[in-house]
Protein backbone atom coordinates (compact mmCIF):
# COMPACT_ATOMS: atom_id res chain seq x y z
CA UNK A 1 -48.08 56.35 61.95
CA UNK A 2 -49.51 59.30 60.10
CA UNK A 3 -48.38 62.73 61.26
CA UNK A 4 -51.04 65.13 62.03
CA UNK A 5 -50.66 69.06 60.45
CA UNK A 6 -51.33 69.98 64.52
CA UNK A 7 -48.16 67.73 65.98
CA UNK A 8 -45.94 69.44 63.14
CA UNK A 9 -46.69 72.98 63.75
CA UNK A 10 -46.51 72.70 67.40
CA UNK A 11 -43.29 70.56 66.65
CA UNK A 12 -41.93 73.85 64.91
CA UNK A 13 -43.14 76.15 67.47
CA UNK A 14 -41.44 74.47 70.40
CA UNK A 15 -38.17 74.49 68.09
CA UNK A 16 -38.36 78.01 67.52
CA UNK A 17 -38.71 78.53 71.15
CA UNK A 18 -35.75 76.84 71.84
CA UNK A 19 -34.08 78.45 68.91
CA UNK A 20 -34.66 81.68 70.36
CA UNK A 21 -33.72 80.82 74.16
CA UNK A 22 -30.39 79.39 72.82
CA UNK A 23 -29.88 82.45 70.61
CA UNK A 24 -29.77 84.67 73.75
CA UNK A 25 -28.07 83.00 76.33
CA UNK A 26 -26.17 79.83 74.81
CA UNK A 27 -25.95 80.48 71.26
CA UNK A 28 -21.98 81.09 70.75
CA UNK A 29 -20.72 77.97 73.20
CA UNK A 30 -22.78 75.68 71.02
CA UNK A 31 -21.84 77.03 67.69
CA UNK A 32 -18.17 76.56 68.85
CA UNK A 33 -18.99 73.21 70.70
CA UNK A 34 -20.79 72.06 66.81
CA UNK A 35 -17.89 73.20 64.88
């Protein structure tokens, strides 16, 4: 199934997002959790 330019960015957008929400609030407990 091809993957549309559209799907991707808002793929990346929605990361980001959640990049940034985990960054503020959960970002050290799952870096220690991951290592």
């Amino acid at each position: 199934m091809p993957v549309r330019k559209q799907d991707t960015q808002r793929a990346l957008h929605l990361l980001e997002e959640y990049r940034s929400k985990l960054s503020q609030t959960e970002d050290r407990q799952l870096r220690s959790s991951i290592e």
